[in-house]
C-alpha atoms as a PDB file:
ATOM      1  CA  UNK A   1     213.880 155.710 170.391  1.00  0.00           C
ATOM      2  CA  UNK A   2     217.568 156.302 169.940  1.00  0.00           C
ATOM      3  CA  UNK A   3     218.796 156.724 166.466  1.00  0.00           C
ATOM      4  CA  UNK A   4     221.581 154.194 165.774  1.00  0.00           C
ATOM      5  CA  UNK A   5     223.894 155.828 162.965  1.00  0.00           C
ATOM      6  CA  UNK A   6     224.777 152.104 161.357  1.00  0.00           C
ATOM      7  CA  UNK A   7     227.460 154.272 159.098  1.00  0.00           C
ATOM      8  CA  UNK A   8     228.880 155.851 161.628  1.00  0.00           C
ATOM      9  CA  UNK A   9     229.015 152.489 163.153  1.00  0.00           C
ATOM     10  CA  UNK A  10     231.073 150.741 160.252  1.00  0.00           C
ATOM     11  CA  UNK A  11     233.195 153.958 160.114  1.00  0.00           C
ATOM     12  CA  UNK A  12     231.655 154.827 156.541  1.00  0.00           C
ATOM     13  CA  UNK A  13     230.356 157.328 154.732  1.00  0.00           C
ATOM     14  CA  UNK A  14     226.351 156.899 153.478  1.00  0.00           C
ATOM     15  CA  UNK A  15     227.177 156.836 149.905  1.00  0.00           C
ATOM     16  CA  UNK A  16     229.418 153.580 150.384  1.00  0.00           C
ATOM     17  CA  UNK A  17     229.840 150.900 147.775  1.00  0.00           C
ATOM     18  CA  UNK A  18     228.910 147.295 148.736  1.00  0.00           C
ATOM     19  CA  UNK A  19     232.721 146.585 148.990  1.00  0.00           C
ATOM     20  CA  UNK A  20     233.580 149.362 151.340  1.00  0.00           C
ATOM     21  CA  UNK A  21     230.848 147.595 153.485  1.00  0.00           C
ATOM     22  CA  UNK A  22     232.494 144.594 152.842  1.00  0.00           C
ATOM     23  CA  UNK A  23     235.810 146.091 153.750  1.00  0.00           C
ATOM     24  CA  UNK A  24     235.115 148.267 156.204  1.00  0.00           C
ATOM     25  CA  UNK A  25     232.911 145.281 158.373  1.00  0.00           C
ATOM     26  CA  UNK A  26     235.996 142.932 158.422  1.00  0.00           C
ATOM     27  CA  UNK A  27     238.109 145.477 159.959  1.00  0.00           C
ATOM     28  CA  UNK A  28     236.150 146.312 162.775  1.00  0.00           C
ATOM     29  CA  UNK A  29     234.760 142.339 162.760  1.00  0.00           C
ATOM     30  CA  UNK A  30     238.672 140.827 163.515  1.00  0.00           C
ATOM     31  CA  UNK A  31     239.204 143.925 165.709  1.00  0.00           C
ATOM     32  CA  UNK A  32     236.657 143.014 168.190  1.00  0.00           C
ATOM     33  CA  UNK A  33     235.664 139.760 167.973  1.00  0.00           C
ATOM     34  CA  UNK A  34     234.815 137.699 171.153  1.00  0.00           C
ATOM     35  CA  UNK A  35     237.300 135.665 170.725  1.00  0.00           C
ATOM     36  CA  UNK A  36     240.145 138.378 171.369  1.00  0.00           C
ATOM     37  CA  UNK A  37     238.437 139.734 174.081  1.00  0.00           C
ATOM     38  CA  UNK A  38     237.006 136.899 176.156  1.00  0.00           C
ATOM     39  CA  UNK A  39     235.978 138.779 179.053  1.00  0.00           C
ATOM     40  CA  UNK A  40     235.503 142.106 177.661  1.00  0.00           C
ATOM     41  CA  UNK A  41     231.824 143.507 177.509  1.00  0.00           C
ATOM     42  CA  UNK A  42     232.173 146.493 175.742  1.00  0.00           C
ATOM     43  CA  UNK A  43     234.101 144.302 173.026  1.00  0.00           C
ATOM     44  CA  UNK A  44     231.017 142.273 172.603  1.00  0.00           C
ATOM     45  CA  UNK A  45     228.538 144.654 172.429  1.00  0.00           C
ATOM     46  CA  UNK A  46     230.678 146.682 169.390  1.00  0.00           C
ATOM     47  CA  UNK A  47     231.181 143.268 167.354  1.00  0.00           C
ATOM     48  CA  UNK A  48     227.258 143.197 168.082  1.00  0.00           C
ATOM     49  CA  UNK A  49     226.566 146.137 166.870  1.00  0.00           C
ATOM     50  CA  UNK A  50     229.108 146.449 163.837  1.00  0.00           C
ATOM     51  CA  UNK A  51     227.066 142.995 162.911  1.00  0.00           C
ATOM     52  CA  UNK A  52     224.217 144.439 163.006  1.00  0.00           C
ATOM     53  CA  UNK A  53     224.807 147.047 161.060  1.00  0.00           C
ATOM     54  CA  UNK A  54     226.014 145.072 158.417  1.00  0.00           C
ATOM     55  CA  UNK A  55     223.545 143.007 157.956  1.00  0.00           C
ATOM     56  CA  UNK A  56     221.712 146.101 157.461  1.00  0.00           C
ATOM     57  CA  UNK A  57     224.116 147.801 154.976  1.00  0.00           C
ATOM     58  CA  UNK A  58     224.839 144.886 152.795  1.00  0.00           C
ATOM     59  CA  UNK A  59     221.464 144.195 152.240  1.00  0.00           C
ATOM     60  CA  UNK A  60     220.228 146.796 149.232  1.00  0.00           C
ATOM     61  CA  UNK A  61     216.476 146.032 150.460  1.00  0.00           C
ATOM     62  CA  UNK A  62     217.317 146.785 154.034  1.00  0.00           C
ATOM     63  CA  UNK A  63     219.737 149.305 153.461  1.00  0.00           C
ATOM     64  CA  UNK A  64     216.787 151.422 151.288  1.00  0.00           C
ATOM     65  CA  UNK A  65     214.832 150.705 154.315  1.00  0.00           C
ATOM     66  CA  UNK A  66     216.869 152.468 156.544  1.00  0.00           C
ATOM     67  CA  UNK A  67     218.074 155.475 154.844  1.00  0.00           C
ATOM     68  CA  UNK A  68     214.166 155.776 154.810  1.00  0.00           C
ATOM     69  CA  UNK A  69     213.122 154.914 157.936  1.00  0.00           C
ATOM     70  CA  UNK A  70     216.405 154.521 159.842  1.00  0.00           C
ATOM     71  CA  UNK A  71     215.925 152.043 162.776  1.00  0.00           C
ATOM     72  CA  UNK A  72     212.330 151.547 162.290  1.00  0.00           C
ATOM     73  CA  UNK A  73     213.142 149.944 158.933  1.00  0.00           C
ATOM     74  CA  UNK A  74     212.051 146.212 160.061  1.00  0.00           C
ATOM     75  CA  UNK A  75     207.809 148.493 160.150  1.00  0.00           C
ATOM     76  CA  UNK A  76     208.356 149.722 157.507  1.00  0.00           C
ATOM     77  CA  UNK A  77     205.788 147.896 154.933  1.00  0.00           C
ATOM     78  CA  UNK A  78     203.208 148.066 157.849  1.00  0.00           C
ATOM     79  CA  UNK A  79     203.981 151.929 158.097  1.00  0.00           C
ATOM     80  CA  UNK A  80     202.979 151.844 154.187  1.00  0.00           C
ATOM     81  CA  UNK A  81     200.334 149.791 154.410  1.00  0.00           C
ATOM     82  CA  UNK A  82     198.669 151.740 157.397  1.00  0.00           C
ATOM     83  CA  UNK A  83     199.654 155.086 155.557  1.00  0.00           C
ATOM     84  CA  UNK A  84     197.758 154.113 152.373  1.00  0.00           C
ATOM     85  CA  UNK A  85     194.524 152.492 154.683  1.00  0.00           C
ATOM     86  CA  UNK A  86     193.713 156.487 155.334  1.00  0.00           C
ATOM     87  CA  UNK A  87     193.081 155.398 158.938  1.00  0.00           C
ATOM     88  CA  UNK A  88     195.263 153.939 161.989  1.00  0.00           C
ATOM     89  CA  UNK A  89     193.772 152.831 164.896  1.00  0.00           C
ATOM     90  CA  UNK A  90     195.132 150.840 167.690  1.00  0.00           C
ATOM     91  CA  UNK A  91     194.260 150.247 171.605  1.00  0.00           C
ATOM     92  CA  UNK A  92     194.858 153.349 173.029  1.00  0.00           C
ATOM     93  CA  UNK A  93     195.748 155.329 170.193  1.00  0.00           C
ATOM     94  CA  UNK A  94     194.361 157.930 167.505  1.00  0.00           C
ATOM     95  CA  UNK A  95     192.126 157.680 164.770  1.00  0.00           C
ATOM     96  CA  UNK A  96     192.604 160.307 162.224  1.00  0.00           C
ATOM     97  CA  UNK A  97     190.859 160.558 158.926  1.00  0.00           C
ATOM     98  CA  UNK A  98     192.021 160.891 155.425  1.00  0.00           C
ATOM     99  CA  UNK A  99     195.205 160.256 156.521  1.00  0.00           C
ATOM    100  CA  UNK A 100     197.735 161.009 153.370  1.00  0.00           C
ATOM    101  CA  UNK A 101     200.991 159.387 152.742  1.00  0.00           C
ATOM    102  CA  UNK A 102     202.307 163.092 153.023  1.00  0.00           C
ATOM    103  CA  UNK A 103     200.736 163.104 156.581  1.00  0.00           C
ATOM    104  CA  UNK A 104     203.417 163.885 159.297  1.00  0.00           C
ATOM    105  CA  UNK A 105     203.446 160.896 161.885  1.00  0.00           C
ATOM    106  CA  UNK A 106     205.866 160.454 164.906  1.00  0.00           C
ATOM    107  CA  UNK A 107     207.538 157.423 164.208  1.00  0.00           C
ATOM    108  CA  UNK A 108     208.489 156.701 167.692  1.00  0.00           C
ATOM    109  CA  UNK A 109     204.301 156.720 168.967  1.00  0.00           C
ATOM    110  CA  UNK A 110     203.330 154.900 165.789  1.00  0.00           C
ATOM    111  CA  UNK A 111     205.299 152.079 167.263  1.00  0.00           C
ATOM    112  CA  UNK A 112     204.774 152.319 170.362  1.00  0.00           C
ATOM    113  CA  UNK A 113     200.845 151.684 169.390  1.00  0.00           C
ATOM    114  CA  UNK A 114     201.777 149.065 166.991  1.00  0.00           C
ATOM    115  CA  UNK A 115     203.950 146.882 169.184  1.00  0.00           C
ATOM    116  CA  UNK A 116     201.060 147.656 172.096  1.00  0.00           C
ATOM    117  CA  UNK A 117     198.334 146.925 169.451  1.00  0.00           C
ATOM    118  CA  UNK A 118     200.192 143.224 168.925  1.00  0.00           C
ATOM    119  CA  UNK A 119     200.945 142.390 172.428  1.00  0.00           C
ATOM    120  CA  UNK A 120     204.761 142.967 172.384  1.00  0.00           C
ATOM    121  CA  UNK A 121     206.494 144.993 175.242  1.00  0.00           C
ATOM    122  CA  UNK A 122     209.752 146.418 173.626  1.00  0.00           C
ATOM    123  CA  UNK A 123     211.513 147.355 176.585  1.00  0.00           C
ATOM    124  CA  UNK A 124     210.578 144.198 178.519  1.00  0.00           C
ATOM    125  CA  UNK A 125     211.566 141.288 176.221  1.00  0.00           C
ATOM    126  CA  UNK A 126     214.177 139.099 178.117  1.00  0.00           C
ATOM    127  CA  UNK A 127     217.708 138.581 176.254  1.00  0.00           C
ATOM    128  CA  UNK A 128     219.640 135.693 176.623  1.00  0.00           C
ATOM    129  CA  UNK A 129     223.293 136.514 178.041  1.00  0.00           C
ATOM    130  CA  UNK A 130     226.216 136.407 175.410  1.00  0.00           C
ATOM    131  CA  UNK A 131     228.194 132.620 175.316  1.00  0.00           C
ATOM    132  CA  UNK A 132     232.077 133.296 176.262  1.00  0.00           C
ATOM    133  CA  UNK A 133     234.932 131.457 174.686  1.00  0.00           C
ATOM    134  CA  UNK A 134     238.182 131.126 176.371  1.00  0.00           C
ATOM    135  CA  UNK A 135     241.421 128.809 175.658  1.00  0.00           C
ATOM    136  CA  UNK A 136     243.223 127.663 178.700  1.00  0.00           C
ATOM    137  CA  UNK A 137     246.906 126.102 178.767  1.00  0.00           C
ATOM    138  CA  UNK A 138     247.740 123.169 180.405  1.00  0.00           C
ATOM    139  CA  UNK A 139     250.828 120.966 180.792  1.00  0.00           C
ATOM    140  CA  UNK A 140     250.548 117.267 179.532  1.00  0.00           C
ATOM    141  CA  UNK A 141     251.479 115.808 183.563  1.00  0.00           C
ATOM    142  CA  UNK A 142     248.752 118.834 184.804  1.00  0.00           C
ATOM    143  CA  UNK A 143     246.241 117.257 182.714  1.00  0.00           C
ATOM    144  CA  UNK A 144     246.761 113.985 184.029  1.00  0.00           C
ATOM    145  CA  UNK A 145     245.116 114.651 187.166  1.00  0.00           C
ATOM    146  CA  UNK A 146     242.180 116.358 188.337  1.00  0.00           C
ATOM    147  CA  UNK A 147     243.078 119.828 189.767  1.00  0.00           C
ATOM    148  CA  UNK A 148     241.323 123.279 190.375  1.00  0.00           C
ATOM    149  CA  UNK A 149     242.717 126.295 188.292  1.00  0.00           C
ATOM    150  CA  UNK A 150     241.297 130.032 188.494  1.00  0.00           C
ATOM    151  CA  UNK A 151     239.770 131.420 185.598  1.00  0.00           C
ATOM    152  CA  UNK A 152     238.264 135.275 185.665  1.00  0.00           C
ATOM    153  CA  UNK A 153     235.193 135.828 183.805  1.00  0.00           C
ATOM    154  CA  UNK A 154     233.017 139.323 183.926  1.00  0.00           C
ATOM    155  CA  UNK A 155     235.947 140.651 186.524  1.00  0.00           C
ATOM    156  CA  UNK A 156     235.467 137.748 189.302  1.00  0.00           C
ATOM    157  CA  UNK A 157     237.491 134.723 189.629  1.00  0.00           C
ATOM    158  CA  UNK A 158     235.426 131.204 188.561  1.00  0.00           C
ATOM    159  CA  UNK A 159     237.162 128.553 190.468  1.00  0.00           C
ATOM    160  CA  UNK A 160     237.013 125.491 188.242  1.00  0.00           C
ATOM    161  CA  UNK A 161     237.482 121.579 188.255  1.00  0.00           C
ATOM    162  CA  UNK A 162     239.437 120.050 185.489  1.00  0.00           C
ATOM    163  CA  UNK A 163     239.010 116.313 185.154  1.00  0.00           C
ATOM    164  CA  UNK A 164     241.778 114.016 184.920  1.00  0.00           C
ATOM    165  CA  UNK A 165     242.264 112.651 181.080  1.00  0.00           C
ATOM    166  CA  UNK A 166     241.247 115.913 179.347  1.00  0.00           C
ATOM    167  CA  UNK A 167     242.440 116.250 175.544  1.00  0.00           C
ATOM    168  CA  UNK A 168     244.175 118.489 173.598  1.00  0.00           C
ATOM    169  CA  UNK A 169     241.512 120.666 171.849  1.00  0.00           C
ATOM    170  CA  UNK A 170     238.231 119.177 174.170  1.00  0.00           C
ATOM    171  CA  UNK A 171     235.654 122.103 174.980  1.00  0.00           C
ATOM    172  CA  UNK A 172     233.870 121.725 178.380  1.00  0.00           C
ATOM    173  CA  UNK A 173     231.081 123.986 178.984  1.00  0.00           C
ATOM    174  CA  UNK A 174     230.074 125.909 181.958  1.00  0.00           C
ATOM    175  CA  UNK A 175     226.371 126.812 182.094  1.00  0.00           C
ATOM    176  CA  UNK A 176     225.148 130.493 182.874  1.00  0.00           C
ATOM    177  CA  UNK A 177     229.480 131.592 183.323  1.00  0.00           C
ATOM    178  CA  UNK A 178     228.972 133.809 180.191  1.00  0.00           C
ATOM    179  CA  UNK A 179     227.480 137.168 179.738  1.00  0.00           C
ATOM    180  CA  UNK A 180     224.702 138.588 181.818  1.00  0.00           C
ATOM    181  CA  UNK A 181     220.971 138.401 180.395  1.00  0.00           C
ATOM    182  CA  UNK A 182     218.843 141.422 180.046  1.00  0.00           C
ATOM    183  CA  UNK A 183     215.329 142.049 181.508  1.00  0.00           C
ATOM    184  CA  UNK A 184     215.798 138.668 183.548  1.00  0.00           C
ATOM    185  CA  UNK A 185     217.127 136.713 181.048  1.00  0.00           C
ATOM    186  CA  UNK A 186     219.057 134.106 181.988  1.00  0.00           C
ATOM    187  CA  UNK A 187     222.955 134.152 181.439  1.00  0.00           C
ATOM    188  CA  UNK A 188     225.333 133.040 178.474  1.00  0.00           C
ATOM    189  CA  UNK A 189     227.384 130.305 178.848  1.00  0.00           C
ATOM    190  CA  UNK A 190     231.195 129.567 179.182  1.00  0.00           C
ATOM    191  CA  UNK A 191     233.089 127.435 176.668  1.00  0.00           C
ATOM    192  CA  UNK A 192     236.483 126.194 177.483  1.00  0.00           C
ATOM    193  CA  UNK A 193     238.904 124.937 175.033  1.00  0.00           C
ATOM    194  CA  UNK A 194     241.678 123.263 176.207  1.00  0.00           C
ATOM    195  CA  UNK A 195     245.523 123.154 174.406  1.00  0.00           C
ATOM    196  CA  UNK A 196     247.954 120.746 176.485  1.00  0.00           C
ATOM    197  CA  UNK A 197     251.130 121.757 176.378  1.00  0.00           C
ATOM    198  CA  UNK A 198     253.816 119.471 174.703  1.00  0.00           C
ATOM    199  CA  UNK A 199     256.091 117.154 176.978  1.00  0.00           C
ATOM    200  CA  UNK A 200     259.428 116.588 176.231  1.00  0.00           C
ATOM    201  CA  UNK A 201     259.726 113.203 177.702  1.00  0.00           C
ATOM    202  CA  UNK A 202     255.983 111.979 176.730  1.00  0.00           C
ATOM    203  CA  UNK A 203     253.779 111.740 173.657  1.00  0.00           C
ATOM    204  CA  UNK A 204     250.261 111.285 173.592  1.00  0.00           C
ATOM    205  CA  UNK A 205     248.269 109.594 171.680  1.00  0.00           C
ATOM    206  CA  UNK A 206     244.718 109.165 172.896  1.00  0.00           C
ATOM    207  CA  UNK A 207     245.126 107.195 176.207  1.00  0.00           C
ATOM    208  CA  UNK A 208     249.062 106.065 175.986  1.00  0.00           C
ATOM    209  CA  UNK A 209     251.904 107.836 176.153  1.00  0.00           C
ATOM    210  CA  UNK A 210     255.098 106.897 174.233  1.00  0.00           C
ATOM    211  CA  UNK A 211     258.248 107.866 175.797  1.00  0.00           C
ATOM    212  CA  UNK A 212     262.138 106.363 174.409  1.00  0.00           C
ATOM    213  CA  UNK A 213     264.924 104.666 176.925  1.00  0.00           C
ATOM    214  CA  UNK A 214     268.266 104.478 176.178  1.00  0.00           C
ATOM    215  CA  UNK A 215     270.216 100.899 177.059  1.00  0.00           C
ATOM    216  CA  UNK A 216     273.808 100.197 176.854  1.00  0.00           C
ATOM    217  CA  UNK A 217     275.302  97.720 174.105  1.00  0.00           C
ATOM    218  CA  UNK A 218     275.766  95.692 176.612  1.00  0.00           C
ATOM    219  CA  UNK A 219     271.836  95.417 178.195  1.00  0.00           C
ATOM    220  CA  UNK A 220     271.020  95.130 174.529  1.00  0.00           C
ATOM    221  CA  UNK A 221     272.934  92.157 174.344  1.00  0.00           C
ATOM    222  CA  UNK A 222     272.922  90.238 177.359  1.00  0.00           C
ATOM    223  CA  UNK A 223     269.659  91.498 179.245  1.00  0.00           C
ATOM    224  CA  UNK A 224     268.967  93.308 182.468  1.00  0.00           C
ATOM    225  CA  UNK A 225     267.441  95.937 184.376  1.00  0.00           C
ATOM    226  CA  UNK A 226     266.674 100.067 183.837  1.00  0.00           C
ATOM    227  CA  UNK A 227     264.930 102.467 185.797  1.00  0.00           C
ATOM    228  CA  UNK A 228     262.238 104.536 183.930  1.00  0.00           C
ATOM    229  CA  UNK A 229     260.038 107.484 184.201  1.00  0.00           C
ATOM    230  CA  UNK A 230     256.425 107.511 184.005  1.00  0.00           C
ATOM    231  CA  UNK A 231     253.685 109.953 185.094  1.00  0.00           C
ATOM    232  CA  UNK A 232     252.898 108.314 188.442  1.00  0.00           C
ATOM    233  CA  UNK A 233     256.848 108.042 189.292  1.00  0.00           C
ATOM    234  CA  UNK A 234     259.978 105.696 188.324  1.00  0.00           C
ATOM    235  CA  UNK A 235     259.568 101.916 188.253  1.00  0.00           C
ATOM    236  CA  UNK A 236     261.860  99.002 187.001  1.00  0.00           C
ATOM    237  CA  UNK A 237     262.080  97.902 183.927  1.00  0.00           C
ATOM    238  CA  UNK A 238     263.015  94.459 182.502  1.00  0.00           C
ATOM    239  CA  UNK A 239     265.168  93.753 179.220  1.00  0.00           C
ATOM    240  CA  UNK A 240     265.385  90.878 177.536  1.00  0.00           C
ATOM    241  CA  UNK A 241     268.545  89.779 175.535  1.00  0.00           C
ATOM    242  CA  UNK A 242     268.696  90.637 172.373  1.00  0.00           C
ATOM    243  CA  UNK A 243     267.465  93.858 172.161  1.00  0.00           C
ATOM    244  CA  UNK A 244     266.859  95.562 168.857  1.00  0.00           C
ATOM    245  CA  UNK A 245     267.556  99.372 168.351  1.00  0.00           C
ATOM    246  CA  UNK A 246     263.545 100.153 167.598  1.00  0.00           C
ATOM    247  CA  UNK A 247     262.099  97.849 169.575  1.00  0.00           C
ATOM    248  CA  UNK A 248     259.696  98.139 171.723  1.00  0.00           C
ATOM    249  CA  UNK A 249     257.711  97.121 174.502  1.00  0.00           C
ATOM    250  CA  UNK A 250     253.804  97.473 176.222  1.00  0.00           C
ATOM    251  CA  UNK A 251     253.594  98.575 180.028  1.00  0.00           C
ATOM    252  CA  UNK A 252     250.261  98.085 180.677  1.00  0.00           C
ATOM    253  CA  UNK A 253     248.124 100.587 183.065  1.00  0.00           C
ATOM    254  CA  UNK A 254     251.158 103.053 182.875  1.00  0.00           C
ATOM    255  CA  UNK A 255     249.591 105.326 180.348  1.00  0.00           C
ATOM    256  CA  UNK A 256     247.228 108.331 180.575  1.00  0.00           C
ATOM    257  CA  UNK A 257     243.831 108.301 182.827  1.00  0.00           C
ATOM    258  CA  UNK A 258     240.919 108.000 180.408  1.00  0.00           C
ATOM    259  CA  UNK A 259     238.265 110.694 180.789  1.00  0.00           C
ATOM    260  CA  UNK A 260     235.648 110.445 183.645  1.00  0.00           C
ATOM    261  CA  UNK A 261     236.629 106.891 183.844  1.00  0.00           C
ATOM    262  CA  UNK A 262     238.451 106.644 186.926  1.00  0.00           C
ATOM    263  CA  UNK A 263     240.412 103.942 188.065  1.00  0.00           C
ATOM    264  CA  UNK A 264     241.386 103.351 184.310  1.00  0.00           C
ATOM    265  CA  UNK A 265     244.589 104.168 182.282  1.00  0.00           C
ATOM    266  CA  UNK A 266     245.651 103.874 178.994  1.00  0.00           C
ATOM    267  CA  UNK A 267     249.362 101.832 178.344  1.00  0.00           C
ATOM    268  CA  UNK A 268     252.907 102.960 178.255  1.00  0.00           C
ATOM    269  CA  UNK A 269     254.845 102.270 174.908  1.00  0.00           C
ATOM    270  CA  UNK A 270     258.756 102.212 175.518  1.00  0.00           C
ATOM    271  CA  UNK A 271     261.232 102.649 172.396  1.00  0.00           C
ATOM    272  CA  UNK A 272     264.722 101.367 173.098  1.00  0.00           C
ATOM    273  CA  UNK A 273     267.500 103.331 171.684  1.00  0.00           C
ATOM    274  CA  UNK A 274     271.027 101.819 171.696  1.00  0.00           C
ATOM    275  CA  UNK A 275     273.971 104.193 173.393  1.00  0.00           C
ATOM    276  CA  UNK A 276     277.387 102.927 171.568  1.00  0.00           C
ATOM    277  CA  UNK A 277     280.614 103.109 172.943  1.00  0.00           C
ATOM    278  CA  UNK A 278     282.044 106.826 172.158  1.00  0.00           C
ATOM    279  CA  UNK A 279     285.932 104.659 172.155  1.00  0.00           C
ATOM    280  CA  UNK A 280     287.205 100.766 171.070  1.00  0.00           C
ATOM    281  CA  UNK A 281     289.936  99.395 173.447  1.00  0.00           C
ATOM    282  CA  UNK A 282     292.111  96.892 171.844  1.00  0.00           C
ATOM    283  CA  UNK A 283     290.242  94.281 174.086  1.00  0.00           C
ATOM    284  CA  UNK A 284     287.029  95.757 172.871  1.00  0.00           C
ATOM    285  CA  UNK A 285     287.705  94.972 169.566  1.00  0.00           C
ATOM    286  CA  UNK A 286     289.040  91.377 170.216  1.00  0.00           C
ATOM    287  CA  UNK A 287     285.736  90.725 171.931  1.00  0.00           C
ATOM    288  CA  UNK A 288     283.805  92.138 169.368  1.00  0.00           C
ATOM    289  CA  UNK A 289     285.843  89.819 166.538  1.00  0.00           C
ATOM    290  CA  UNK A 290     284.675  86.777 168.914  1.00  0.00           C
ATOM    291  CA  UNK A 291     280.960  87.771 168.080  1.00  0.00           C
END
């Protein structure tokens, strides 16, 4: 068995403190974590190992352990145990007697016995692949229809579906898109987050949009017509007379597609602003005196 240094690891020396551990484990931690490096393997399997070795090193039980035993720490009361029996015996292996605890033993065929002697198969056991997180843009009228977008994961390119009515923030996850598995083990998964992107002529808020149109003094006062945007194109829009500055008015159906519910929308809010004349004409004024 390889011997994994787990000071050389956190970049440390072996007579560390506790808070140089500490220290030393956050560095490397932010520097590599998966969430940087979405799609980078040897990333992952350095923030693996720098956890591992800290979980190691900032335990004072585990760390004795291994500066003892150094990766075979996790046997190491068994190793005792068997040491002060005098005897070890396992299928297949030796039997020597009076066996001292100053005996010389090779650490690497003691386990080899001892996983044998309890069924395991060390090099056999099937891993799990490593769960990916990515963050993926998209634009507020992108979202607002299903579409395909390219995403590369493990150096290929994952075609993926994005349904209509997705929210800012909403994880989707893709099953067996992450990391690989070892000895057959099946593979990670893939977690998408998703940020929309602000609009500047729409706000969301859950299923309807607000958006603000600008009438004349004029259409505030008498009534008539405007032509609007919405996400689906430009339709007509009716005032009444008397028109507030503020208010505002319900379009119903016009808002944002609701999520895996197709055929339904949420509503379009409209805020009327009032656009002043920049100049008053004598006439202006006279009219205005008549109000």
């Amino acid at each position: 068995m390889a011997y994994i240094d787990y000071y050389r690891t956190l970049g440390i020396n072996k007579d560390a403190t506790q808070a140089e551990i500490k220290k030393a484990y956050r560095k490397l931690a932010r520097k590599y974590h998966p969430d940087l490096h979405p799609n980078d393997e040897s990333a992952k399997a350095k923030f693996q190992e720098i956890n591992e070795a800290n979980e190691v090193l900032s335990d004072p039980e585990k760390r004795k352990k291994y500066d003892e035993y150094g990766e075979h720490w996790k046997y190491a009361e068994e190793m005792k145990s068997r040491t002060r029996q005098g005897t070890y015996e396992a299928e297949g292996g030796f039997n020597r007697e009076n066996w001292d605890e100053g005996s010389f033993v090779d650490f690497d065929d003691f386990l080899e016995q001892l996983l044998g002697h309890r069924g395991f198969k060390r090099a056999n056991n099937r891993q799990r692949g490593e769960d990916y997180q990515a963050t993926m843009e998209v634009t507020l009228r992108e979202a607002a229809q299903t579409h395909k977008r390219i995403i590369q994961v493990n150096g290929h390119d994952l075609r993926i579906t994005i349904p209509a009515g997705i929210a800012d923030g909403q994880r989707i996850r893709l099953r067996q898109q992450g990391g690989k598995g070892v000895n057959g083990g099946e593979a990670g998964d893939l977690y998408i987050t998703f940020k929309i992107v602000e609009d500047p002529q729409f706000t969301r808020q859950g299923d309807d949009l607000y958006t603000n149109v600008v009438i004349d003094l004029k259409s505030a006062l008498l009534g008539g017509e405007t032509i609007i945007e919405t996400l689906t194109g430009k339709i007509k829009l009716k005032i009444t007379p008397i028109v507030q500055p503020g208010n505002k008015v319900r379009l119903k159906g016009k808002g944002f597609p609701r999520y895996k519910r197709e055929g339904e929308y949420g509503d379009l809010i409209v805020t009327y602003q009032l656009k002043l004349p920049t100049a008053i004409t004598d006439e202006l004024k006279r009219e205005i005196s008549k109000l």
